[in-house]
C-alpha atoms as a PDB file:
ATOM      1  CA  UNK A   1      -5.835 -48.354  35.593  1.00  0.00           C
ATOM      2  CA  UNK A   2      -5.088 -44.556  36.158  1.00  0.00           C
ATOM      3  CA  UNK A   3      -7.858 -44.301  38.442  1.00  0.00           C
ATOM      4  CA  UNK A   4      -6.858 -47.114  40.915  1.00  0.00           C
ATOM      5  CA  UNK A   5      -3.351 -45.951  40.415  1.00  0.00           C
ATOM      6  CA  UNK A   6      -4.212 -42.359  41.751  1.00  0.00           C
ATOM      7  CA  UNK A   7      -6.929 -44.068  44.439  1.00  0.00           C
ATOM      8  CA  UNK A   8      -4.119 -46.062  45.663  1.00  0.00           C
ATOM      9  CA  UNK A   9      -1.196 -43.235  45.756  1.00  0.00           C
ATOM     10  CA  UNK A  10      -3.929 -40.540  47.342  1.00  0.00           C
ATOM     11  CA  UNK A  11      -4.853 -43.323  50.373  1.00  0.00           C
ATOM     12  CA  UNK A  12      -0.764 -43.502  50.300  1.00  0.00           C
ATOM     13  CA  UNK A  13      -0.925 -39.732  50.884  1.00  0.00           C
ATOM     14  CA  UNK A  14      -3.525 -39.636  52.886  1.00  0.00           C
ATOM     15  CA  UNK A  15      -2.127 -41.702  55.435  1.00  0.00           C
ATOM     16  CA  UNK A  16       1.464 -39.997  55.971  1.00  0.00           C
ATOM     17  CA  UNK A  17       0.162 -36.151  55.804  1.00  0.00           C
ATOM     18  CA  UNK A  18      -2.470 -37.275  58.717  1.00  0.00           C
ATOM     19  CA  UNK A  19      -0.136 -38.768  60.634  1.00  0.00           C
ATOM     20  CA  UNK A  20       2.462 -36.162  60.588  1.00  0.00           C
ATOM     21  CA  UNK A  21      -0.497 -33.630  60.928  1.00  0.00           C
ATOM     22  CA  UNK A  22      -1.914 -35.422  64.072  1.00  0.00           C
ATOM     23  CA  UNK A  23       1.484 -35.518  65.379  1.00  0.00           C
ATOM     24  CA  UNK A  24       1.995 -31.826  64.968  1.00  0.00           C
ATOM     25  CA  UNK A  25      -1.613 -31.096  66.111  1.00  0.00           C
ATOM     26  CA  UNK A  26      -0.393 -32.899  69.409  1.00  0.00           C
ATOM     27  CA  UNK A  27       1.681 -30.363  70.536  1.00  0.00           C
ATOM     28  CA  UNK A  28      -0.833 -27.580  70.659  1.00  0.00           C
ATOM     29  CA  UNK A  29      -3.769 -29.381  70.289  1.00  0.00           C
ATOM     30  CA  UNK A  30      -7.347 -27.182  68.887  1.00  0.00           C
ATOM     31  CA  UNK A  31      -4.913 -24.139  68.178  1.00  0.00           C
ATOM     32  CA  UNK A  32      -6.995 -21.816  64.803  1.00  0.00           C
ATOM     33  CA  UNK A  33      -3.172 -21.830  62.909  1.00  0.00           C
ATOM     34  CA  UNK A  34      -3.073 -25.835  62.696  1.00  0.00           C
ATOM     35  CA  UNK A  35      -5.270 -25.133  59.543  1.00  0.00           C
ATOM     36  CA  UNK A  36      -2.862 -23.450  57.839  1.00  0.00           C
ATOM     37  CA  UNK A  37       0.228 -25.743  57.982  1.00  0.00           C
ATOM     38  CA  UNK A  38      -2.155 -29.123  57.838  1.00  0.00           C
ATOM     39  CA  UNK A  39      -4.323 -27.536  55.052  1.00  0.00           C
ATOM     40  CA  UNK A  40      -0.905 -26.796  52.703  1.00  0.00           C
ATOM     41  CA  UNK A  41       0.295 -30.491  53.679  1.00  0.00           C
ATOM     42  CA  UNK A  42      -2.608 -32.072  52.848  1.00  0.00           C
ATOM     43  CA  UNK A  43      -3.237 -30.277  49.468  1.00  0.00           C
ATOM     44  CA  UNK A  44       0.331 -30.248  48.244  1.00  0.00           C
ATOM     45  CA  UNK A  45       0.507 -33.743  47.252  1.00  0.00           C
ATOM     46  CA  UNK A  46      -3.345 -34.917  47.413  1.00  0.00           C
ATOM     47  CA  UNK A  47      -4.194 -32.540  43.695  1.00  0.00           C
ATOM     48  CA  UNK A  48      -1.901 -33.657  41.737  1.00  0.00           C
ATOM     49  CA  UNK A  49      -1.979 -37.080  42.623  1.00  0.00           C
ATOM     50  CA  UNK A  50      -5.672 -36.612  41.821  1.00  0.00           C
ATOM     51  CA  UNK A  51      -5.222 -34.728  38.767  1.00  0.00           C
ATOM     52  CA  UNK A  52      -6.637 -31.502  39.876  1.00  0.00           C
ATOM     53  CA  UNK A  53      -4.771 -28.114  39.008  1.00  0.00           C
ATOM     54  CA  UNK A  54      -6.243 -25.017  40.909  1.00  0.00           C
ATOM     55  CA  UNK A  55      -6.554 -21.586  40.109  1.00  0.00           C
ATOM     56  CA  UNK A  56      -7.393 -18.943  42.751  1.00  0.00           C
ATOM     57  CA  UNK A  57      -8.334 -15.166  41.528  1.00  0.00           C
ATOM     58  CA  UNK A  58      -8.592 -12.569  44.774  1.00  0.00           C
ATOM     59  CA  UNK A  59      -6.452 -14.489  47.526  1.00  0.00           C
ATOM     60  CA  UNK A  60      -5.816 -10.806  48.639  1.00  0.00           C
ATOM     61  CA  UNK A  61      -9.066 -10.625  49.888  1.00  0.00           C
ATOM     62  CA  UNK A  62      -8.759 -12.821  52.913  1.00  0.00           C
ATOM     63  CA  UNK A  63      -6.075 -10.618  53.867  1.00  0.00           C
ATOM     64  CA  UNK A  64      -8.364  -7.252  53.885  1.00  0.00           C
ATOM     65  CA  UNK A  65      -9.863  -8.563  56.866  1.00  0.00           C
ATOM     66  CA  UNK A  66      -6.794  -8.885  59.815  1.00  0.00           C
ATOM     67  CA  UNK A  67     -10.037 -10.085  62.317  1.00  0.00           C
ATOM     68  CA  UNK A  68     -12.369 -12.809  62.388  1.00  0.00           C
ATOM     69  CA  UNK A  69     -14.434 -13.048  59.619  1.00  0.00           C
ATOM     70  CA  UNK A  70     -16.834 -15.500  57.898  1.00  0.00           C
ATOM     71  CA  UNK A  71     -16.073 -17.311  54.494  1.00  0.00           C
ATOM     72  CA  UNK A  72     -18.639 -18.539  53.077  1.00  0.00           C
ATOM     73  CA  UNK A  73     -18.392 -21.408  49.699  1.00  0.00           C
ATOM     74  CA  UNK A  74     -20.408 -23.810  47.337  1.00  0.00           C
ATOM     75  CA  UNK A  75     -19.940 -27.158  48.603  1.00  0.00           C
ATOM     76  CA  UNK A  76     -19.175 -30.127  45.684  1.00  0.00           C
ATOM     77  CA  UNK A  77     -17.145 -33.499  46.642  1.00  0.00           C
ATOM     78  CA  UNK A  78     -15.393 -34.363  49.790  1.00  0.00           C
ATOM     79  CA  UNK A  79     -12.248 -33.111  46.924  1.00  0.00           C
ATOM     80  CA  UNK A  80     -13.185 -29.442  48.618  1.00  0.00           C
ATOM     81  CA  UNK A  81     -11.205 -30.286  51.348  1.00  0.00           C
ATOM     82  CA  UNK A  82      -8.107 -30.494  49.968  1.00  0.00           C
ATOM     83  CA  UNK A  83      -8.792 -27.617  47.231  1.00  0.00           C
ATOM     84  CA  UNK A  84      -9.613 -25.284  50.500  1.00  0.00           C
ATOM     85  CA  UNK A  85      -5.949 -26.374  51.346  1.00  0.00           C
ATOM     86  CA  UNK A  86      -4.585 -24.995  49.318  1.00  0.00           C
ATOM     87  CA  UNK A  87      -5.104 -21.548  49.779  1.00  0.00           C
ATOM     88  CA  UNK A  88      -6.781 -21.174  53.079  1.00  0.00           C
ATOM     89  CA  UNK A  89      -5.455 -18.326  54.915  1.00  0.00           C
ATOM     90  CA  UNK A  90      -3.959 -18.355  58.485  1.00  0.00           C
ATOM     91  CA  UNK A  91      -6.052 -18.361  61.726  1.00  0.00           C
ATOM     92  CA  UNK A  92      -8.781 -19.830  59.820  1.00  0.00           C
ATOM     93  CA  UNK A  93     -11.038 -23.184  61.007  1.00  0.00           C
ATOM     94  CA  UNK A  94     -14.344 -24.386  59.559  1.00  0.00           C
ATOM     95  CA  UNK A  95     -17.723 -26.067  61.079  1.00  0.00           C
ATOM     96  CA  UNK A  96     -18.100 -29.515  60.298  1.00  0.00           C
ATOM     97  CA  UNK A  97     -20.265 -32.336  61.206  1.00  0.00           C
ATOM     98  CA  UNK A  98     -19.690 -33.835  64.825  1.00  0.00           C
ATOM     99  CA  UNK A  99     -19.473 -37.574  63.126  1.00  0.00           C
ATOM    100  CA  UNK A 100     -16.671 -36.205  60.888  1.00  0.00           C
ATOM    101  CA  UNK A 101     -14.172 -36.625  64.108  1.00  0.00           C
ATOM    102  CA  UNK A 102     -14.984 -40.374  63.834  1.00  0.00           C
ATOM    103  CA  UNK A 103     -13.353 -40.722  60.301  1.00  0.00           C
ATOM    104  CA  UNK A 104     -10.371 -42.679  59.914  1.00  0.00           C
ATOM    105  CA  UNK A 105      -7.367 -40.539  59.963  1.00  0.00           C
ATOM    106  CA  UNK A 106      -8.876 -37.175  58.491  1.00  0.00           C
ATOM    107  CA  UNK A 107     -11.108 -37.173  61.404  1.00  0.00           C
ATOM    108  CA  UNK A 108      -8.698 -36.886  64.043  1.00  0.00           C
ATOM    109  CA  UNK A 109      -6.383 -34.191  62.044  1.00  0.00           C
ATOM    110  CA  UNK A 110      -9.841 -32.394  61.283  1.00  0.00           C
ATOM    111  CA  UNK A 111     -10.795 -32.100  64.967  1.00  0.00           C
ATOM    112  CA  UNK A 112      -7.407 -31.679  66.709  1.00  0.00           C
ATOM    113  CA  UNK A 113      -6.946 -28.437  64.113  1.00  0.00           C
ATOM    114  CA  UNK A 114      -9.071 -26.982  65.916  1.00  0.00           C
ATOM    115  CA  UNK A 115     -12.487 -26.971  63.752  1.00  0.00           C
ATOM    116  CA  UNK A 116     -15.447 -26.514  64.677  1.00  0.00           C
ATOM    117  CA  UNK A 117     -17.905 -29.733  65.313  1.00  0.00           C
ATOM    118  CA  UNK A 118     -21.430 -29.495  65.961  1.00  0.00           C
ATOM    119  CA  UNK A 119     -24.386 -31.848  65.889  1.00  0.00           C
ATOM    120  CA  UNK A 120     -26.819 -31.024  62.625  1.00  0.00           C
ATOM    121  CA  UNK A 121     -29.337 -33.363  63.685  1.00  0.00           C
ATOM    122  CA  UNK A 122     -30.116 -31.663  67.752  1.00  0.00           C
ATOM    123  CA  UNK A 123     -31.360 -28.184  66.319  1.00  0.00           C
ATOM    124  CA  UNK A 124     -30.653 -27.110  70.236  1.00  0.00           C
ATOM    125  CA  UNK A 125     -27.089 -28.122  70.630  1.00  0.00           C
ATOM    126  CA  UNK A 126     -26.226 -27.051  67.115  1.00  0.00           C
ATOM    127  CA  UNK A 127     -27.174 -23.631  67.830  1.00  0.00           C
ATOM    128  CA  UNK A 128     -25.622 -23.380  71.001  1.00  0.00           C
ATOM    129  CA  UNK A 129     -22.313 -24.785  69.265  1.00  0.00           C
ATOM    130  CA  UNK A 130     -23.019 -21.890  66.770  1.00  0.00           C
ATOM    131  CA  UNK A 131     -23.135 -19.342  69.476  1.00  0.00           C
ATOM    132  CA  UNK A 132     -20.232 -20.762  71.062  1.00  0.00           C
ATOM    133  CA  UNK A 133     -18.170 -20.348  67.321  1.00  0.00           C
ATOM    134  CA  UNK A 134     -18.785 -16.757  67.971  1.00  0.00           C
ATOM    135  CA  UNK A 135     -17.960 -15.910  70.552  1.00  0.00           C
ATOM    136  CA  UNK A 136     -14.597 -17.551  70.327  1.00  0.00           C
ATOM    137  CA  UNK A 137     -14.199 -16.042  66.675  1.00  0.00           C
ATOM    138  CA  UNK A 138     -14.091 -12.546  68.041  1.00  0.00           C
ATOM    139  CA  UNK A 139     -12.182 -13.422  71.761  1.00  0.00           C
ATOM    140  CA  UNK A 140      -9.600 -15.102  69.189  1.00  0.00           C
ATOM    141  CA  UNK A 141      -9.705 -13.162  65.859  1.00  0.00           C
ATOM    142  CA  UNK A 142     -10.083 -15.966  63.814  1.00  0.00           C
ATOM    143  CA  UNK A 143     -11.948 -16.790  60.123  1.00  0.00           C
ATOM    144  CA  UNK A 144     -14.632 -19.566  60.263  1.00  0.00           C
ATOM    145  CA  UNK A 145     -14.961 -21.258  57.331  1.00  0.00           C
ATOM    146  CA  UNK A 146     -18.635 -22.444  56.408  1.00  0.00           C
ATOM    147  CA  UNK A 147     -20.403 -24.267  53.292  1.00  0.00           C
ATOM    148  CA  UNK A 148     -23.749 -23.328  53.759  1.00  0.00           C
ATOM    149  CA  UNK A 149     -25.241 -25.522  51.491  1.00  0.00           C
ATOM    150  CA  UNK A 150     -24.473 -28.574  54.857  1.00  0.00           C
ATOM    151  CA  UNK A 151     -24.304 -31.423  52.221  1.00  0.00           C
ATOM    152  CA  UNK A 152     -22.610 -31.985  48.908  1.00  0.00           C
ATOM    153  CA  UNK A 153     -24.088 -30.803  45.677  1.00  0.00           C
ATOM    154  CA  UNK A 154     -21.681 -34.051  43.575  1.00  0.00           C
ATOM    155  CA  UNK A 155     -22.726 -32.150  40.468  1.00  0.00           C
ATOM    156  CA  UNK A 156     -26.574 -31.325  40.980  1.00  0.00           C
ATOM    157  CA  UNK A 157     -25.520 -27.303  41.264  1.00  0.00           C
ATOM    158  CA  UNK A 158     -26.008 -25.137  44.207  1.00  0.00           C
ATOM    159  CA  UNK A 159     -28.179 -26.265  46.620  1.00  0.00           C
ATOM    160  CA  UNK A 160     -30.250 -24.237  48.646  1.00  0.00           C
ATOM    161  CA  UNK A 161     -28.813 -22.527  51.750  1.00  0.00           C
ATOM    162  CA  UNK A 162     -29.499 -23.494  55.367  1.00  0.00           C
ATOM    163  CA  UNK A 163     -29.593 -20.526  57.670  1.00  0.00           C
ATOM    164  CA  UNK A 164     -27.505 -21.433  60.527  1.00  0.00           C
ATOM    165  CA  UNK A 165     -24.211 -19.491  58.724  1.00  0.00           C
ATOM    166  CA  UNK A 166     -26.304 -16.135  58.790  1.00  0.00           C
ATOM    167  CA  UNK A 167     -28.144 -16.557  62.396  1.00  0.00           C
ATOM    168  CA  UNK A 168     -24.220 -16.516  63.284  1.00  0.00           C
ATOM    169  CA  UNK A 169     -23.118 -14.061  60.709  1.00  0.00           C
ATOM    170  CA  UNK A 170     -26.121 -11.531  61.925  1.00  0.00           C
ATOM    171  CA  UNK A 171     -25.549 -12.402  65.606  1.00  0.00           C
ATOM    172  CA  UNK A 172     -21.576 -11.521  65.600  1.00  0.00           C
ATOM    173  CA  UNK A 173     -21.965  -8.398  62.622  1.00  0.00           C
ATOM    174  CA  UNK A 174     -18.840  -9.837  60.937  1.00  0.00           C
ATOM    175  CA  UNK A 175     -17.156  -9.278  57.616  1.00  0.00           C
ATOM    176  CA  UNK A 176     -18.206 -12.362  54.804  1.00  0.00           C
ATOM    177  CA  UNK A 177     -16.007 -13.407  52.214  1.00  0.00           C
ATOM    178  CA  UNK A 178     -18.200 -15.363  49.522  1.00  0.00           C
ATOM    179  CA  UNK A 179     -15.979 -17.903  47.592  1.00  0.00           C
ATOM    180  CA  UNK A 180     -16.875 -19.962  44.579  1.00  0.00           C
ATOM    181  CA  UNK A 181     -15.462 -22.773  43.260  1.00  0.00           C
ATOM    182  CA  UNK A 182     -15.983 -24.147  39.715  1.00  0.00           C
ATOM    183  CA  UNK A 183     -18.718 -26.897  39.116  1.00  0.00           C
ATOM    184  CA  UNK A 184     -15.998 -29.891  38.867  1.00  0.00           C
ATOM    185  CA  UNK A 185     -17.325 -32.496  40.269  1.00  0.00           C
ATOM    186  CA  UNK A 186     -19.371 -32.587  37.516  1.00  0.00           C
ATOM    187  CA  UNK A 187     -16.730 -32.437  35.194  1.00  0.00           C
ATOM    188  CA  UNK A 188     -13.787 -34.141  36.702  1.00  0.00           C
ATOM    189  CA  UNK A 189     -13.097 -37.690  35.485  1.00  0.00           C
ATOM    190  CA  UNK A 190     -10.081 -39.557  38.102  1.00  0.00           C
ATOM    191  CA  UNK A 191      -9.324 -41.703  35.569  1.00  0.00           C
ATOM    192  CA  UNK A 192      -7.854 -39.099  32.922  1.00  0.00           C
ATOM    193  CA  UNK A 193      -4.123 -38.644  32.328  1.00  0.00           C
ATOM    194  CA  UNK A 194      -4.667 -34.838  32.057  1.00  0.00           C
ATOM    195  CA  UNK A 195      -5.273 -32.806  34.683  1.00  0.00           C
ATOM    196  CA  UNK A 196      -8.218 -30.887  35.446  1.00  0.00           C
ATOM    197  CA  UNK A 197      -8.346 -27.690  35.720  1.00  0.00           C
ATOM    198  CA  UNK A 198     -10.160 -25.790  38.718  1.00  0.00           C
ATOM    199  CA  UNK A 199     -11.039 -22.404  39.353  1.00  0.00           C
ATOM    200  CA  UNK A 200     -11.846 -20.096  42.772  1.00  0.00           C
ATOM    201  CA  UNK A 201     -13.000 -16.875  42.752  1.00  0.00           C
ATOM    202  CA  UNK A 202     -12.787 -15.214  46.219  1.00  0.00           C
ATOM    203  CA  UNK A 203     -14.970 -12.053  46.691  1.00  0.00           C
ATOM    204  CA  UNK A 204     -14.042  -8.486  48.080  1.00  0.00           C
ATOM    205  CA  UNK A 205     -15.794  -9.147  51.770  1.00  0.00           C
ATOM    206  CA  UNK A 206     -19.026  -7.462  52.519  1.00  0.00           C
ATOM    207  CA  UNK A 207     -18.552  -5.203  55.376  1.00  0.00           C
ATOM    208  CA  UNK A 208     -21.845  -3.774  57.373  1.00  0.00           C
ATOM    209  CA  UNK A 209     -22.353  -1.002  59.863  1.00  0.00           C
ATOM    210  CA  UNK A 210     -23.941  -2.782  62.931  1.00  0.00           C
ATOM    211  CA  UNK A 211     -27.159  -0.651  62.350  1.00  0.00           C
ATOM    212  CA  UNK A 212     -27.367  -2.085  58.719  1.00  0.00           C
ATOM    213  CA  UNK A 213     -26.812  -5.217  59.217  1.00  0.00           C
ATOM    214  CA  UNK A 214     -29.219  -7.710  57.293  1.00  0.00           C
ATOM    215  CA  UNK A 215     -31.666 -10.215  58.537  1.00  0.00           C
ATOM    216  CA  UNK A 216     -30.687 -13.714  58.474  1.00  0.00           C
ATOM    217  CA  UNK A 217     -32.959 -14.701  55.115  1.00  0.00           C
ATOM    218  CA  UNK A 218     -32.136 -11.213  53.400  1.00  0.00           C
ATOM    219  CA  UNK A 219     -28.110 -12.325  54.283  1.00  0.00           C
ATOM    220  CA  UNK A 220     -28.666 -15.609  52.716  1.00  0.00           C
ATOM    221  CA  UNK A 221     -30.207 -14.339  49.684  1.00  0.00           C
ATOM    222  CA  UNK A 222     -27.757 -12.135  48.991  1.00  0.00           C
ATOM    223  CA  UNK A 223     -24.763 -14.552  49.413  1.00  0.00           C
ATOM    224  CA  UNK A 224     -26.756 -17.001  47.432  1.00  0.00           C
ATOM    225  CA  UNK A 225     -27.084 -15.131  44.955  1.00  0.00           C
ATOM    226  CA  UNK A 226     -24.000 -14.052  44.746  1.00  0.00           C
ATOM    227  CA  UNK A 227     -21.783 -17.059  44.557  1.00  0.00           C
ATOM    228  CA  UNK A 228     -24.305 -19.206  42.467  1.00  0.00           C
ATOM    229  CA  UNK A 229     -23.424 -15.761  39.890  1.00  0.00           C
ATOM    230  CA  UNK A 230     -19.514 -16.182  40.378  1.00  0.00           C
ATOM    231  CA  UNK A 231     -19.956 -19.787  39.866  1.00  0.00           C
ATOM    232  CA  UNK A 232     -21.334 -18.783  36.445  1.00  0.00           C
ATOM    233  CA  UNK A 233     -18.272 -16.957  35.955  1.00  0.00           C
ATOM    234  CA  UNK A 234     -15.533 -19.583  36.717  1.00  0.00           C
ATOM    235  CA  UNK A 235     -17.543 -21.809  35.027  1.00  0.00           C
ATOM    236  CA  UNK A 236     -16.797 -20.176  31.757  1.00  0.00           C
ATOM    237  CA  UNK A 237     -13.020 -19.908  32.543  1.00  0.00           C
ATOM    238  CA  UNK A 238     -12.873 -23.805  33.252  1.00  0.00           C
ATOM    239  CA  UNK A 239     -14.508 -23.797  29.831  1.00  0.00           C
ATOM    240  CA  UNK A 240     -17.886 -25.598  31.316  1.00  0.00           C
ATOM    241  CA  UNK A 241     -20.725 -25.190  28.793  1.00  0.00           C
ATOM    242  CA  UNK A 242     -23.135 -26.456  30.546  1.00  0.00           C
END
């Protein structure tokens, strides 16, 4: 019963944030700040109708960098967009599958915001769409958002990283910011009364001289490594043994 109750209110939700996002998204249409506003709509009243409760350490470091910059996450239940919600910072958009713009409601809102869409399964037009991302990143100072892992994990654990985050990160010499979430997918059951408790750890961002910037594969390895070890860390605080 609690689970179609919250299935029911969410879809509720759902509708009425979208449509007062796509209206707002109407009157500057693909502008990088729609994420901002929409993201904060959307995640206000989607959680706790869900029964998630998030915790974010290190929301100061998004602010370190005043440029564009490239966040980089673990990637668990279609959930993640409304956790990313609720703390993403301003001028910040994300790369997301082309067929998401054909998505009932949440497809529109994501691709009026101003994300960025590109087509996983044309290796050609994907990269050029990558290129494209940026270029426009540094003409318009603004954060791309990117789960490298391109599907999600629903509770397997990390899953490898594709490369197309670093070709970009290693073509534009930006600033990452690694972010981990806690493994709750695997843990989160809709149909509890309590809520569940979720936990983000956001990274100091990893700053390179141009000269020293790492190779695509070295890049991934060392933001792989890195988040599947912070993972391991808000694990334990969301009291995950396993």
């Amino acid at each position: 019963m609690i689970k179609a109750i919250r299935l029911f209110l969410g879809l509720i939700y759902l509708i009425l944030s979208c449509t007062i996002g796509i209206i707002y998204c109407l009157f500057r249409p693909f502008y990088g700040g729609n994420t901002l506003f929409l993201g904060r709509i959307l995640s206000f009243g989607m959680l706790p109708i869900m029964g998630i409760k998030i915790h974010v350490e290190g929301r100061e470091n998004f602010e370190k960098i005043q440029g564009p910059a490239i966040i980089l996450s673990n990637h668990q239940d279609n959930m993640d967009l409304f956790l990313v919600g609720a703390f993403v910072s301003k001028k910040t958009v994300s790369i997301g599958k082309k067929i998401i713009k054909y998505f009932p409601f949440i497809g529109q809102i994501y691709w009026l915001s101003g994300n960025i869409l590109i087509d996983r399964k044309r290796k050609k037009k994907a990269l050029g769409a990558m290129n494209q991302a940026g270029e426009q990143m540094i003409k318009k100072g603004i954060k791309v958002w990117i789960m490298p892992e391109g599907t999600r994990s629903r509770g397997r654990g990390l899953l490898p990283f594709k490369k197309g985050a670093f070709h970009l990160a290693h073509q534009t010499k930006l600033p990452i910011i690694n972010v981990s979430f806690s493994s709750y997918a695997k843990h989160w059951d809709i149909s509890k009364a309590q809520a569940h408790h979720v936990y983000v750890k956001i990274d100091e961002p990893m700053v390179f001289k141009p000269e020293e910037y790492p190779e695509p594969n070295e890049l991934k390895e060392i933001c792989e490594a890195k988040i599947k070890e912070n993972i391991a860390l808000v694990d334990k605080k969301a009291g995950y043994t396993q």
